[in-house]
C-alpha atoms as a PDB file:
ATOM      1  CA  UNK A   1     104.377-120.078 131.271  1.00  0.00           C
ATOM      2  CA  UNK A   2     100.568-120.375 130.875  1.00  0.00           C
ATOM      3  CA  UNK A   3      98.530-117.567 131.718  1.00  0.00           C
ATOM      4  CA  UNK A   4      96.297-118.650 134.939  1.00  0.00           C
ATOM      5  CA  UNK A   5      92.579-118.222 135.481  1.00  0.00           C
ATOM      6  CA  UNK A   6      91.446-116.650 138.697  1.00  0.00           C
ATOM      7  CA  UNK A   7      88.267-117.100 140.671  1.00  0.00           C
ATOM      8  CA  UNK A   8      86.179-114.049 141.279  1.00  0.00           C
ATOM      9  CA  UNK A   9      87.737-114.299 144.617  1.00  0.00           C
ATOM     10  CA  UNK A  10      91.310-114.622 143.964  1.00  0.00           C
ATOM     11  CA  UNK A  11      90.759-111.701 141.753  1.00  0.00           C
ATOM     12  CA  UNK A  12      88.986-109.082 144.172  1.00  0.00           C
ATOM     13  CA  UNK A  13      91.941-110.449 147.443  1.00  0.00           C
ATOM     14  CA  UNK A  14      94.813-109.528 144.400  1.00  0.00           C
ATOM     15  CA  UNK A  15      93.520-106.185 143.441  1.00  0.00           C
ATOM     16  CA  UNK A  16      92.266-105.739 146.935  1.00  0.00           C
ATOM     17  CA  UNK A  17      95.773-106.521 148.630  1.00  0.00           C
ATOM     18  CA  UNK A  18      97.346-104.546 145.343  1.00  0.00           C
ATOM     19  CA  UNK A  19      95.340-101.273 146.073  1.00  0.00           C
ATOM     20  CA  UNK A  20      95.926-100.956 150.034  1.00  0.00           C
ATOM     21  CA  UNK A  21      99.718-101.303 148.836  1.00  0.00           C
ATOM     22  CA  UNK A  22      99.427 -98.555 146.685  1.00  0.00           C
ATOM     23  CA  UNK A  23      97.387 -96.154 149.363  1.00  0.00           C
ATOM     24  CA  UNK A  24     100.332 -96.375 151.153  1.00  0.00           C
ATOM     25  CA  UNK A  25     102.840 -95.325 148.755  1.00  0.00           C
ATOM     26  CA  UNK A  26     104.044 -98.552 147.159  1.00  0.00           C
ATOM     27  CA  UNK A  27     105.527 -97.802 143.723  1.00  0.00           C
ATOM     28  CA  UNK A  28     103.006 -98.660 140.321  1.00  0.00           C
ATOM     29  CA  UNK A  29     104.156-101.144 138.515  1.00  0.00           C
ATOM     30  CA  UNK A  30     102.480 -99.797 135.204  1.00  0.00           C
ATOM     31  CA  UNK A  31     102.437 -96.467 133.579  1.00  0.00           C
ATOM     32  CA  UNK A  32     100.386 -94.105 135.014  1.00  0.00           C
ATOM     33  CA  UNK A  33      98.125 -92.405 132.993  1.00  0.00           C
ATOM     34  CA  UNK A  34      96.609 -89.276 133.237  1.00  0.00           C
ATOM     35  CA  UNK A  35      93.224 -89.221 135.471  1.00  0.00           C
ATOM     36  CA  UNK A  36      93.822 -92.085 137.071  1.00  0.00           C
ATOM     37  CA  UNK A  37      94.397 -91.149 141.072  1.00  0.00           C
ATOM     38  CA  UNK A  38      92.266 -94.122 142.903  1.00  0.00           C
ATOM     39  CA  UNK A  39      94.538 -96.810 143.933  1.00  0.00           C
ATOM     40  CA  UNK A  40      91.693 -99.524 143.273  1.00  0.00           C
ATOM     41  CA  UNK A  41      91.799 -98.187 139.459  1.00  0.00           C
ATOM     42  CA  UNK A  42      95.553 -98.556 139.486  1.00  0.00           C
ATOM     43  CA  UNK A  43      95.446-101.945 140.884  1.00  0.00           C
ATOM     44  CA  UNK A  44      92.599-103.126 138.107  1.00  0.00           C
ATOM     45  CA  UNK A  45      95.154-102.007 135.562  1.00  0.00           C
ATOM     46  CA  UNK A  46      98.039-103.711 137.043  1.00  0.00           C
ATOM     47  CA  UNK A  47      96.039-106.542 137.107  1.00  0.00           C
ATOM     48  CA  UNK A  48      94.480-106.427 133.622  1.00  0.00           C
ATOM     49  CA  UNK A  49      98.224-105.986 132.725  1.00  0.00           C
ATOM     50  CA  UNK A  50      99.479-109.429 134.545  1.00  0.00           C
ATOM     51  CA  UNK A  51     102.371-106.893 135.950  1.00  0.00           C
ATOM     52  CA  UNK A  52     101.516-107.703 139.847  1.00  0.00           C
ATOM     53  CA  UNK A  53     104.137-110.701 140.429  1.00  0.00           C
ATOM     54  CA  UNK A  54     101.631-113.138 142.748  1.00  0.00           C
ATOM     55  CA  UNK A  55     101.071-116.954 142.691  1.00  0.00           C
ATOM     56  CA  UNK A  56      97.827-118.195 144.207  1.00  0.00           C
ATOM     57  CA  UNK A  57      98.379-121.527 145.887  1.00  0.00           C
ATOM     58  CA  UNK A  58      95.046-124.176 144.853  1.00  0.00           C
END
């Protein structure tokens, strides 16, 4: 499957979405690493990582 390009958009609504589920307890998806407490971090990772399982509809 080919890796897909998001918009500026489509990528702050992901890791926005991503983050509020973390404040509120959802499990990471990616190793945590040391230092890293701010769920908007986490998300950036998860993202950077393609390990949040979303399909943006175009």
């Amino acid at each position: 499957m080919a890796e897909q390009e998001f918009t500026k958009f489509e990528k702050a609504a992901i890791i926005g979405a991503r983050a509020l589920q973390l404040a509120y307890g959802a499990p990471p998806l990616v190793k945590v690493e040391k230092g890293i407490v701010n769920p908007l971090d986490l998300a950036e990772k998860e993202f950077e990582s393609n390990a949040i399982p979303i399909t943006i509809l175009r």
